[in-house]
PDB file of N, CA and C in Angstrom:
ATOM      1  N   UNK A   1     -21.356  66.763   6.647  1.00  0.00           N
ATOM      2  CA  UNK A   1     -21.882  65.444   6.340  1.00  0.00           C
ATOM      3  C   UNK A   1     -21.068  64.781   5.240  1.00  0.00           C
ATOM      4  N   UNK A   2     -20.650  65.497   4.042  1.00  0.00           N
ATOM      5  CA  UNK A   2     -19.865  65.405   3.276  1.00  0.00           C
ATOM      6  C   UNK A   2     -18.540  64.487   3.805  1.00  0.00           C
ATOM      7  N   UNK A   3     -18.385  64.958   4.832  1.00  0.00           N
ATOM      8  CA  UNK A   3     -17.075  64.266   5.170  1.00  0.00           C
ATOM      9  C   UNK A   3     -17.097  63.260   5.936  1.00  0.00           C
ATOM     10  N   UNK A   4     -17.905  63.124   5.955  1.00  0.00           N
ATOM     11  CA  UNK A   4     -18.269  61.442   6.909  1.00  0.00           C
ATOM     12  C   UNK A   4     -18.452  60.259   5.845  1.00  0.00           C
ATOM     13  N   UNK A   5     -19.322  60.487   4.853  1.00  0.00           N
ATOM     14  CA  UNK A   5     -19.423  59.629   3.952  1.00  0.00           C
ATOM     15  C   UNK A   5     -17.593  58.556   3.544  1.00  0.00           C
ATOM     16  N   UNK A   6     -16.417  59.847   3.422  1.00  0.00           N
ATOM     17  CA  UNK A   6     -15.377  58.678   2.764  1.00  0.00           C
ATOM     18  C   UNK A   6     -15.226  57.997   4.322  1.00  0.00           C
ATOM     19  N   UNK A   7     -14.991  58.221   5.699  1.00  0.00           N
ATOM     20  CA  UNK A   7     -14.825  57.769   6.699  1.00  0.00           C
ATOM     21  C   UNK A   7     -15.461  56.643   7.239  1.00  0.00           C
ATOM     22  N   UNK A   8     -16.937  56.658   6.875  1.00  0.00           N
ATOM     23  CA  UNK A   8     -17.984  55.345   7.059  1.00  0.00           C
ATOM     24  C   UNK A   8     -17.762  54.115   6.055  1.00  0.00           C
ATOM     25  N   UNK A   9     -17.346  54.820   4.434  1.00  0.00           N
ATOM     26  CA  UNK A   9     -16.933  53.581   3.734  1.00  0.00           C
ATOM     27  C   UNK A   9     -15.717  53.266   3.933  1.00  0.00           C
ATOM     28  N   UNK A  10     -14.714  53.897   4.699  1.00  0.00           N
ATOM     29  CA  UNK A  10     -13.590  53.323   4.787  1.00  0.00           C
ATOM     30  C   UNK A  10     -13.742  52.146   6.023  1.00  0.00           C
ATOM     31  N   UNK A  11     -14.321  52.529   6.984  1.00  0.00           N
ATOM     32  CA  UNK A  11     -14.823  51.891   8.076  1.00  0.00           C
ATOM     33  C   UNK A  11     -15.842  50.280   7.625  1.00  0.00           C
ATOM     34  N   UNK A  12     -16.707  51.160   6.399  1.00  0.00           N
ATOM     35  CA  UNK A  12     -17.737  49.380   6.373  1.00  0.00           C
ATOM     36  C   UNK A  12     -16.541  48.717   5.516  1.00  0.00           C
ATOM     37  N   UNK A  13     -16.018  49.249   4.564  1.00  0.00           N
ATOM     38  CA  UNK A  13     -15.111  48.258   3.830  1.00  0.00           C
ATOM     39  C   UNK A  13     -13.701  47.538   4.612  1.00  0.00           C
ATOM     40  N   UNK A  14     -13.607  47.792   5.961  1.00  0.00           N
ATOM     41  CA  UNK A  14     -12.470  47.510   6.646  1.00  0.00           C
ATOM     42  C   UNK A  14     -13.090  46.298   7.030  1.00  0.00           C
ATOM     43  N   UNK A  15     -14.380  46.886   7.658  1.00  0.00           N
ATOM     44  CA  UNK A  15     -15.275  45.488   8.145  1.00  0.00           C
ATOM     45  C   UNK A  15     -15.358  44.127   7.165  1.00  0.00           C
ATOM     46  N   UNK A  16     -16.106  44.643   6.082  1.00  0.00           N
ATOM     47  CA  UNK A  16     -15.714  43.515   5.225  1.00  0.00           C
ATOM     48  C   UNK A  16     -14.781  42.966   4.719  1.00  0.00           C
ATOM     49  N   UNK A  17     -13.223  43.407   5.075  1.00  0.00           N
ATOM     50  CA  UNK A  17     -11.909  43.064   4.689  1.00  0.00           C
ATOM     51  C   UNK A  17     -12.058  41.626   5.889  1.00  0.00           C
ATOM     52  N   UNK A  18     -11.463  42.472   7.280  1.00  0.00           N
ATOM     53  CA  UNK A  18     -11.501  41.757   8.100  1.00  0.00           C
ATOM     54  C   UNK A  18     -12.538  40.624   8.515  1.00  0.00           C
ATOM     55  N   UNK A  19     -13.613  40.481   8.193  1.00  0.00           N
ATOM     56  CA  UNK A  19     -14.988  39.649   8.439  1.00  0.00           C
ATOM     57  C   UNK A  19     -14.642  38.173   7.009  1.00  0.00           C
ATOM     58  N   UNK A  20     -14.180  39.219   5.913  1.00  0.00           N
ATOM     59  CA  UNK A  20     -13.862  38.182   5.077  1.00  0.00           C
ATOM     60  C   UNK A  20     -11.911  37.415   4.713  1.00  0.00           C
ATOM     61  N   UNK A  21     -11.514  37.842   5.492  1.00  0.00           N
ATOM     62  CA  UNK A  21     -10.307  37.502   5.954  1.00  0.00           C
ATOM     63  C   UNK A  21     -10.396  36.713   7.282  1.00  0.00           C
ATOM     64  N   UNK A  22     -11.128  36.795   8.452  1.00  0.00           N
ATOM     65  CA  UNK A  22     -11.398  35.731   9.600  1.00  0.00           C
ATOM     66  C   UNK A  22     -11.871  34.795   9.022  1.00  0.00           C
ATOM     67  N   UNK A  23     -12.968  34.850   7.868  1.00  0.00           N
ATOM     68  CA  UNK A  23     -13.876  33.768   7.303  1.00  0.00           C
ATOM     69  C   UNK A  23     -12.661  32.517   6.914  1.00  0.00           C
ATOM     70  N   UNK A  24     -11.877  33.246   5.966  1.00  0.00           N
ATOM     71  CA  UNK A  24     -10.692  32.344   4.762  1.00  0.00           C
ATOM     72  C   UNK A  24      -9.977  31.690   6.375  1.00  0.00           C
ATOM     73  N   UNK A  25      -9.419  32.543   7.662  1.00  0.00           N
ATOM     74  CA  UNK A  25      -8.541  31.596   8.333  1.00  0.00           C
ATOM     75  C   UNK A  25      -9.094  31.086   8.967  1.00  0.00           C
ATOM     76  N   UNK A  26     -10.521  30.763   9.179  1.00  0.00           N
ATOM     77  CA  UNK A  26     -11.492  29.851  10.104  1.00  0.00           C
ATOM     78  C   UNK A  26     -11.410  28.387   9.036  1.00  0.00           C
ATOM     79  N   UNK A  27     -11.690  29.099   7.995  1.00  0.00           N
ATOM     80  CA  UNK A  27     -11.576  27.833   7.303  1.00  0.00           C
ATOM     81  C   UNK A  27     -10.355  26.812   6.630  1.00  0.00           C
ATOM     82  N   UNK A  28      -9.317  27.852   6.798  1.00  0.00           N
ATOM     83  CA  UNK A  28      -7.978  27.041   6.428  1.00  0.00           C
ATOM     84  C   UNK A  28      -7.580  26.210   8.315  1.00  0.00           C
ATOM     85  N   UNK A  29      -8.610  26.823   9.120  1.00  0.00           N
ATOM     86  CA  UNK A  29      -7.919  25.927  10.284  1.00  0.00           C
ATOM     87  C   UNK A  29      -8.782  24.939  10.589  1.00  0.00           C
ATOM     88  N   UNK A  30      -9.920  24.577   9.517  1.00  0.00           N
ATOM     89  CA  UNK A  30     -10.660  23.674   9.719  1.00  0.00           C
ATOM     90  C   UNK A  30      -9.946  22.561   8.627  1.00  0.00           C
ATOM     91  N   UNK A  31      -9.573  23.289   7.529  1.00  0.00           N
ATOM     92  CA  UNK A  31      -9.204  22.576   6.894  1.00  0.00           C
ATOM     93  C   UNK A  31      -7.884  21.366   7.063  1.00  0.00           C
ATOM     94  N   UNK A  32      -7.154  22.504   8.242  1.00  0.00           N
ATOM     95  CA  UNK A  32      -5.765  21.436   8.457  1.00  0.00           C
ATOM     96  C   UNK A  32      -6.292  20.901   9.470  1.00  0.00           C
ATOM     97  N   UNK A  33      -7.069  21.123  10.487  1.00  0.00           N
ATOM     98  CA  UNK A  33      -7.966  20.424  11.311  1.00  0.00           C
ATOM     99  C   UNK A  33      -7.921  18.745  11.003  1.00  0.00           C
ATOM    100  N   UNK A  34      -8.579  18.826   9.419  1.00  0.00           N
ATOM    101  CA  UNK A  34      -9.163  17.536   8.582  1.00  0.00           C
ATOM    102  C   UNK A  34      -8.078  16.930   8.272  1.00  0.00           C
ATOM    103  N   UNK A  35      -7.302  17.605   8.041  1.00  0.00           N
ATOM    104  CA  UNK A  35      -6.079  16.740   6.838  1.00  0.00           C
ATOM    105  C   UNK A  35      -5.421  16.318   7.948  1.00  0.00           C
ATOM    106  N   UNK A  36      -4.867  16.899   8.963  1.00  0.00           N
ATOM    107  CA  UNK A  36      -4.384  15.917  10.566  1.00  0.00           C
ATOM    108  C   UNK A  36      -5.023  15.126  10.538  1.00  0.00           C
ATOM    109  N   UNK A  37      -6.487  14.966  11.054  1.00  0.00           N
ATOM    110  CA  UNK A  37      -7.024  13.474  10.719  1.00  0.00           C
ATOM    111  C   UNK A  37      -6.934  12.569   9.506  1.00  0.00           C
ATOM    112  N   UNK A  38      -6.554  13.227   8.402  1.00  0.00           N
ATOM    113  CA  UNK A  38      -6.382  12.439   7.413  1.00  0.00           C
ATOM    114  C   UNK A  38      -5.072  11.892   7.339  1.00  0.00           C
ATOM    115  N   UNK A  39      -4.338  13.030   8.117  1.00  0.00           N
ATOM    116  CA  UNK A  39      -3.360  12.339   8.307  1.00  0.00           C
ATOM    117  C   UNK A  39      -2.599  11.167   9.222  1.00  0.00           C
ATOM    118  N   UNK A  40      -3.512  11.512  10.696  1.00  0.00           N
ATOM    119  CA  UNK A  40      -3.748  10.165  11.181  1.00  0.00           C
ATOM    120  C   UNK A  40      -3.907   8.730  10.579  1.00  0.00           C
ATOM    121  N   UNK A  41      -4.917   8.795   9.526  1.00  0.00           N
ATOM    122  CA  UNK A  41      -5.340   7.767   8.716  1.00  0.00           C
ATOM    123  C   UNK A  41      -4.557   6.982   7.842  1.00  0.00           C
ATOM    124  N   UNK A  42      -4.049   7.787   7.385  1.00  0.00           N
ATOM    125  CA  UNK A  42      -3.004   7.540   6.292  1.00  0.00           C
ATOM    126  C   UNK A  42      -1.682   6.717   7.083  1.00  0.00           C
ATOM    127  N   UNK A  43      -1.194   7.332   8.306  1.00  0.00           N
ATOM    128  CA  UNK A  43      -0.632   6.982   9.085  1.00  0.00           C
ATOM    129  C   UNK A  43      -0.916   5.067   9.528  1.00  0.00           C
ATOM    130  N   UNK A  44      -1.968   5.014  10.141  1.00  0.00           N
ATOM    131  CA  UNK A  44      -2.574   3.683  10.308  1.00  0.00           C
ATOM    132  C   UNK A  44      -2.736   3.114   8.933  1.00  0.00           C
ATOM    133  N   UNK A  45      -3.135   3.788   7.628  1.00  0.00           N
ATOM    134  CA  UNK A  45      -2.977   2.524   6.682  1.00  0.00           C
ATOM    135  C   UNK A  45      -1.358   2.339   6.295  1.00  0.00           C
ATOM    136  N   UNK A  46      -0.768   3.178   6.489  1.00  0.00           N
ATOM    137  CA  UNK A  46       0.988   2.718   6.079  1.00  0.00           C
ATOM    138  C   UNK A  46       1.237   1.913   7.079  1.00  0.00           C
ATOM    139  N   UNK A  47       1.058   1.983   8.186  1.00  0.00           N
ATOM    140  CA  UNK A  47       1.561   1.097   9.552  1.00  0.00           C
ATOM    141  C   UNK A  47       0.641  -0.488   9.215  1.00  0.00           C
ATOM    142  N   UNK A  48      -0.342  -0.390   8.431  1.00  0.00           N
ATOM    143  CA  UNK A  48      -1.167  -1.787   8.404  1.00  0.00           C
ATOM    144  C   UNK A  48      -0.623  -2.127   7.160  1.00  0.00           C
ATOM    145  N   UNK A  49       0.213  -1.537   6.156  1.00  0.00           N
ATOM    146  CA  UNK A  49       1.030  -1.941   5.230  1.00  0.00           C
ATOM    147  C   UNK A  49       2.004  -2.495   5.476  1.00  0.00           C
ATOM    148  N   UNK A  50       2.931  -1.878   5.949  1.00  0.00           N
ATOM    149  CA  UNK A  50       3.878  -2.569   6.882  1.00  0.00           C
ATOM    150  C   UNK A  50       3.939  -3.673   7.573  1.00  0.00           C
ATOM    151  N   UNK A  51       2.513  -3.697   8.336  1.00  0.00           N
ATOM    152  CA  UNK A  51       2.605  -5.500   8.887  1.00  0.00           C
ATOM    153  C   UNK A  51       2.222  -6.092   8.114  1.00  0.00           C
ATOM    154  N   UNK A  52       1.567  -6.125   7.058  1.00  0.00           N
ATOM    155  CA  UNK A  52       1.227  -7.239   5.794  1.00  0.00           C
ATOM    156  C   UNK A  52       2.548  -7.390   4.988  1.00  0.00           C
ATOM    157  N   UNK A  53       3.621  -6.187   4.995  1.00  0.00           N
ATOM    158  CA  UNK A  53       4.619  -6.487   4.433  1.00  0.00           C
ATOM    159  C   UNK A  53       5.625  -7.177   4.925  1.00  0.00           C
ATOM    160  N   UNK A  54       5.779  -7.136   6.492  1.00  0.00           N
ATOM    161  CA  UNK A  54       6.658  -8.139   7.219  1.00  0.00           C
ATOM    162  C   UNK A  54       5.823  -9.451   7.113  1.00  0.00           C
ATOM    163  N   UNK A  55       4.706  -9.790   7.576  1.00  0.00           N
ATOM    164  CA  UNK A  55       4.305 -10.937   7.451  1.00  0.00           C
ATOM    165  C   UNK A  55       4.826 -11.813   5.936  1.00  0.00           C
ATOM    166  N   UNK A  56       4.529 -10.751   5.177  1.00  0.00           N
ATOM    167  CA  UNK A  56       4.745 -11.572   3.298  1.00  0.00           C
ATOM    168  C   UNK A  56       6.768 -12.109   3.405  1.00  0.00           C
ATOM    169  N   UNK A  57       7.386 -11.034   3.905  1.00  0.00           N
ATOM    170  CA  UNK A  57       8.865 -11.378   4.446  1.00  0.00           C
ATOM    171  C   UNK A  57       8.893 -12.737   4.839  1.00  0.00           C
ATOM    172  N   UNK A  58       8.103 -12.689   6.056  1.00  0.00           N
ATOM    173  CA  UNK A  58       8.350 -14.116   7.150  1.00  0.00           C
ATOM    174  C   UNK A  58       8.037 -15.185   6.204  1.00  0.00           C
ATOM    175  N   UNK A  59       6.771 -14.748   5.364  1.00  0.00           N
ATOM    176  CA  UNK A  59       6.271 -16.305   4.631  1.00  0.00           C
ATOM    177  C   UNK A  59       7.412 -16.733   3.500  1.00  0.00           C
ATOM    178  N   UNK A  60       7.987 -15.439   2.983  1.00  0.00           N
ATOM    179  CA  UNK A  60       9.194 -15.590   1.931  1.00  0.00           C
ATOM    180  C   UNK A  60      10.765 -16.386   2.718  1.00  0.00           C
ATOM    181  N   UNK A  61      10.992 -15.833   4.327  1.00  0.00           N
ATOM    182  CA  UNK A  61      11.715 -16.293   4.679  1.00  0.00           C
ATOM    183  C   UNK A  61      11.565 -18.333   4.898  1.00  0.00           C
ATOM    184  N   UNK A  62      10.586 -18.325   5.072  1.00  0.00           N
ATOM    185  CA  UNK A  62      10.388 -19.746   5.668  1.00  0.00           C
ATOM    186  C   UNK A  62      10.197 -20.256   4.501  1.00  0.00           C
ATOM    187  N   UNK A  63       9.854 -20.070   3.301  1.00  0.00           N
ATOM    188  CA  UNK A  63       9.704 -20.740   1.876  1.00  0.00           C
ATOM    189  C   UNK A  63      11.228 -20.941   1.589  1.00  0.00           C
ATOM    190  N   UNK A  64      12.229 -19.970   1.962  1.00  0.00           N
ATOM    191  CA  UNK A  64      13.224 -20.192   1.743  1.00  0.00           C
ATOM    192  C   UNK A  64      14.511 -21.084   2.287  1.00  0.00           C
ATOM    193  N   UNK A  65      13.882 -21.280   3.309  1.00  0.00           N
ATOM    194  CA  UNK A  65      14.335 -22.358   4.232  1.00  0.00           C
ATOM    195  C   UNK A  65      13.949 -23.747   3.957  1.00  0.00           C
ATOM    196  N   UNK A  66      12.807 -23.605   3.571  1.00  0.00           N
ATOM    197  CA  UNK A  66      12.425 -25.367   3.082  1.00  0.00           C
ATOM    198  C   UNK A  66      13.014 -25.540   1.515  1.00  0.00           C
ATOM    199  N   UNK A  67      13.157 -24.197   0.736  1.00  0.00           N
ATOM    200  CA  UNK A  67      13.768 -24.646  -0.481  1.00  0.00           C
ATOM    201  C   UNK A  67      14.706 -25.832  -0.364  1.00  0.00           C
ATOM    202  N   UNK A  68      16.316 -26.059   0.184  1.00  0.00           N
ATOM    203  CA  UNK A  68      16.762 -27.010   0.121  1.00  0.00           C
ATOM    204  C   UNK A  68      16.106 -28.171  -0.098  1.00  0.00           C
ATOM    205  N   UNK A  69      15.270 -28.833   1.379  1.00  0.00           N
ATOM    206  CA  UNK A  69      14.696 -29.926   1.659  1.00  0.00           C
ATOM    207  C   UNK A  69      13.409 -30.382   0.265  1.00  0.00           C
ATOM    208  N   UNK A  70      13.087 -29.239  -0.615  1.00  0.00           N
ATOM    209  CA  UNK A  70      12.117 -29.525  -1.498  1.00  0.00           C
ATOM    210  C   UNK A  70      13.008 -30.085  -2.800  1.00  0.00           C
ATOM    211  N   UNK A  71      14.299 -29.608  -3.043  1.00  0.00           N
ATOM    212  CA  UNK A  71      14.791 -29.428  -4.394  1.00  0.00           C
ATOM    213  C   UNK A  71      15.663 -30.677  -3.802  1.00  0.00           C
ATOM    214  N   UNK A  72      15.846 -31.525  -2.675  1.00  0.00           N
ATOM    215  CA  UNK A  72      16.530 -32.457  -2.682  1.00  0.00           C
ATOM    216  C   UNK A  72      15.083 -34.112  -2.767  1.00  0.00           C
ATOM    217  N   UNK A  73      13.674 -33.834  -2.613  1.00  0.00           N
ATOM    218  CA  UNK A  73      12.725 -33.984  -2.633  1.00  0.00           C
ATOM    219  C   UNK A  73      12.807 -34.878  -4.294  1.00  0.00           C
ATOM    220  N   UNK A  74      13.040 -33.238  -5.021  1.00  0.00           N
ATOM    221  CA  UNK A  74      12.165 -33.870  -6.332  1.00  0.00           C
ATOM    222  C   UNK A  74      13.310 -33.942  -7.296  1.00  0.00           C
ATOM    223  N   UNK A  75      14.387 -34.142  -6.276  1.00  0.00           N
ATOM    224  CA  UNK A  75      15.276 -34.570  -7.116  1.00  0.00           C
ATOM    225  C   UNK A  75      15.397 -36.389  -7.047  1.00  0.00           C
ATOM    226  N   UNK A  76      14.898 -36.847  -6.155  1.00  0.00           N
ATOM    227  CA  UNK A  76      14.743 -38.222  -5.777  1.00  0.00           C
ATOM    228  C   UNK A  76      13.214 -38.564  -6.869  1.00  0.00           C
ATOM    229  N   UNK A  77      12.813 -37.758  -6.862  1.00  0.00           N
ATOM    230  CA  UNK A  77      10.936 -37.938  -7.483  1.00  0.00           C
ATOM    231  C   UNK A  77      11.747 -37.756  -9.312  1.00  0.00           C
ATOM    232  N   UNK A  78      12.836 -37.173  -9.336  1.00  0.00           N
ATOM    233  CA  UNK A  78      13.127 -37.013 -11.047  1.00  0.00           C
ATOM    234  C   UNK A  78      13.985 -38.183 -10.988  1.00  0.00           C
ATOM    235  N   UNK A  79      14.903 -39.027 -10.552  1.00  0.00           N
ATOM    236  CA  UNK A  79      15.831 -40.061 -10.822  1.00  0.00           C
ATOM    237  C   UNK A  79      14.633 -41.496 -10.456  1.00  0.00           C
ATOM    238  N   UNK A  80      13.192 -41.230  -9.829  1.00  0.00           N
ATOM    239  CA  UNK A  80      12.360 -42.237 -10.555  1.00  0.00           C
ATOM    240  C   UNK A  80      11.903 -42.530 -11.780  1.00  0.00           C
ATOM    241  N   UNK A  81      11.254 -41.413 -11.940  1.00  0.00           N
ATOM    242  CA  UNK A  81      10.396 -40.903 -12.717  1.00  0.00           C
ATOM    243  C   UNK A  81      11.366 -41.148 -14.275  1.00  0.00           C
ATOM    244  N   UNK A  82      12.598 -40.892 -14.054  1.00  0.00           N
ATOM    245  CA  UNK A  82      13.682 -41.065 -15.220  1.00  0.00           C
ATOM    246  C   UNK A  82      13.894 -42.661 -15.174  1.00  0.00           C
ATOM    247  N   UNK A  83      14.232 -43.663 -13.859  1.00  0.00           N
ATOM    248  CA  UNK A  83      13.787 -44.829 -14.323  1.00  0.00           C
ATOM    249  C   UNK A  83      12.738 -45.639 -14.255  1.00  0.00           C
ATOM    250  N   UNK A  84      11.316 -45.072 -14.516  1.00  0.00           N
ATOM    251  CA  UNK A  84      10.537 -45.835 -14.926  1.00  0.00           C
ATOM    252  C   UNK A  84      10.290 -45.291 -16.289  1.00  0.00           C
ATOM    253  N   UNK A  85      10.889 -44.100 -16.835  1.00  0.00           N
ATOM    254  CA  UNK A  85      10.417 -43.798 -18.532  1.00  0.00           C
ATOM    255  C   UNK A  85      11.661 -45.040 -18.935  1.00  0.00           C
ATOM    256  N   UNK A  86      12.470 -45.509 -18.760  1.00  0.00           N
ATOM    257  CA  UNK A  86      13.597 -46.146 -19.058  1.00  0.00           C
ATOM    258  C   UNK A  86      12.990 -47.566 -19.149  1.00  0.00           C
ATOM    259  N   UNK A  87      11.979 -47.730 -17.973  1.00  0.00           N
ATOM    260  CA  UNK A  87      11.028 -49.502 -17.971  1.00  0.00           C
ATOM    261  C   UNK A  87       9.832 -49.148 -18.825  1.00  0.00           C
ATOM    262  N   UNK A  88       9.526 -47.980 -19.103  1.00  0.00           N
ATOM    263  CA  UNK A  88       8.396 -48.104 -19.904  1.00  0.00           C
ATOM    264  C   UNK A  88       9.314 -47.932 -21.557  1.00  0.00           C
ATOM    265  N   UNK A  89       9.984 -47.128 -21.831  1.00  0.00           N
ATOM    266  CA  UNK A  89      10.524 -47.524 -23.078  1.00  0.00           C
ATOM    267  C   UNK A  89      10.667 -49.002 -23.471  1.00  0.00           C
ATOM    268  N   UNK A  90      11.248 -49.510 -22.315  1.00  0.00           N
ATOM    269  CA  UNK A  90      12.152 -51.221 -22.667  1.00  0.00           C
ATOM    270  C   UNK A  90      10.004 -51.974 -22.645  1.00  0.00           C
ATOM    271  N   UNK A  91       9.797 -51.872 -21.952  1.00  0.00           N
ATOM    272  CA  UNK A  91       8.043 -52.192 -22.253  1.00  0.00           C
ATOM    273  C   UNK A  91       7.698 -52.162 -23.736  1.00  0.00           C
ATOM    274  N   UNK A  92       7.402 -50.539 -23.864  1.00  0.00           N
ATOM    275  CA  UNK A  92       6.959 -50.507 -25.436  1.00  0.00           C
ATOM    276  C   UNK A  92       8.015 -51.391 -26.602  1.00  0.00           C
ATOM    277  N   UNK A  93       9.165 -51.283 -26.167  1.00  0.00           N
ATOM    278  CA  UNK A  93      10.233 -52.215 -27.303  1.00  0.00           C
ATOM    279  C   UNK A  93       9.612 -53.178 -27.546  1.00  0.00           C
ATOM    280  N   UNK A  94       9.617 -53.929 -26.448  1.00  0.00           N
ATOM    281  CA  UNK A  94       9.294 -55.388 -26.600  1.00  0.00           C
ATOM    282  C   UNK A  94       7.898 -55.527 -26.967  1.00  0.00           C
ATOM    283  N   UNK A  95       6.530 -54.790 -26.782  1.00  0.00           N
ATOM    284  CA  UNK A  95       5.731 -55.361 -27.523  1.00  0.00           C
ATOM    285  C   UNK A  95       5.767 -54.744 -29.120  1.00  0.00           C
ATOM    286  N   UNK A  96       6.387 -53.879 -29.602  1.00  0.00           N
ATOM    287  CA  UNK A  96       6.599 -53.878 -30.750  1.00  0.00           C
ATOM    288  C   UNK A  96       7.292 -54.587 -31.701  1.00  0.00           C
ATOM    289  N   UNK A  97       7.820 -55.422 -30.925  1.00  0.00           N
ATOM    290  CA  UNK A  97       8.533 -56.588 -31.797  1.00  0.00           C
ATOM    291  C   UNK A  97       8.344 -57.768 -31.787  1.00  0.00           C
TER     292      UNK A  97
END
């Protein structure tokens, strides 16, 4: 009987090796299970980054295209604007004197 005893604990403690070693890789394959889907996710928010970032491009490209037509704009709106401070100076002259 004596000699059964180290044979049975070698036997239950194998069990609990293995029982708690299936446990850890059940759960590391649940775990990458998750993170694939997370990684899916992550996936779709970089790809929905991306089109907000081309869109912001397009709006930068087309701002840049009207630049010319704006800066030739207010350059006509500054050579007024410069002669009417020129009629309002000659204005204020004259009623100050």
């Amino acid at each position: 009987m004596n000699e059964w005893i180290p044979a049975i604990l070698t036997i239950v403690i194998n069990l609990i090796a293995i029982a708690f070693f299936f446990g850890k890789i059940s759960q590391n394959v649940n775990n990458l299970e998750k993170r694939m889907g997370m990684d899916d996710e992550a996936a779709v928010r970089k790809n929905n980054k991306e089109d907000a970032w081309k869109t912001k491009m397009e709006g930068l490209q087309k701002i840049h295209e009207m630049l010319p037509t704006c800066v030739e704009a207010f350059e006509g709106i500054r050579r007024e604007l410069s002669g009417l401070s020129g009629k309002v100076d000659t204005l204020i002259g004259i009623a100050h004197k």
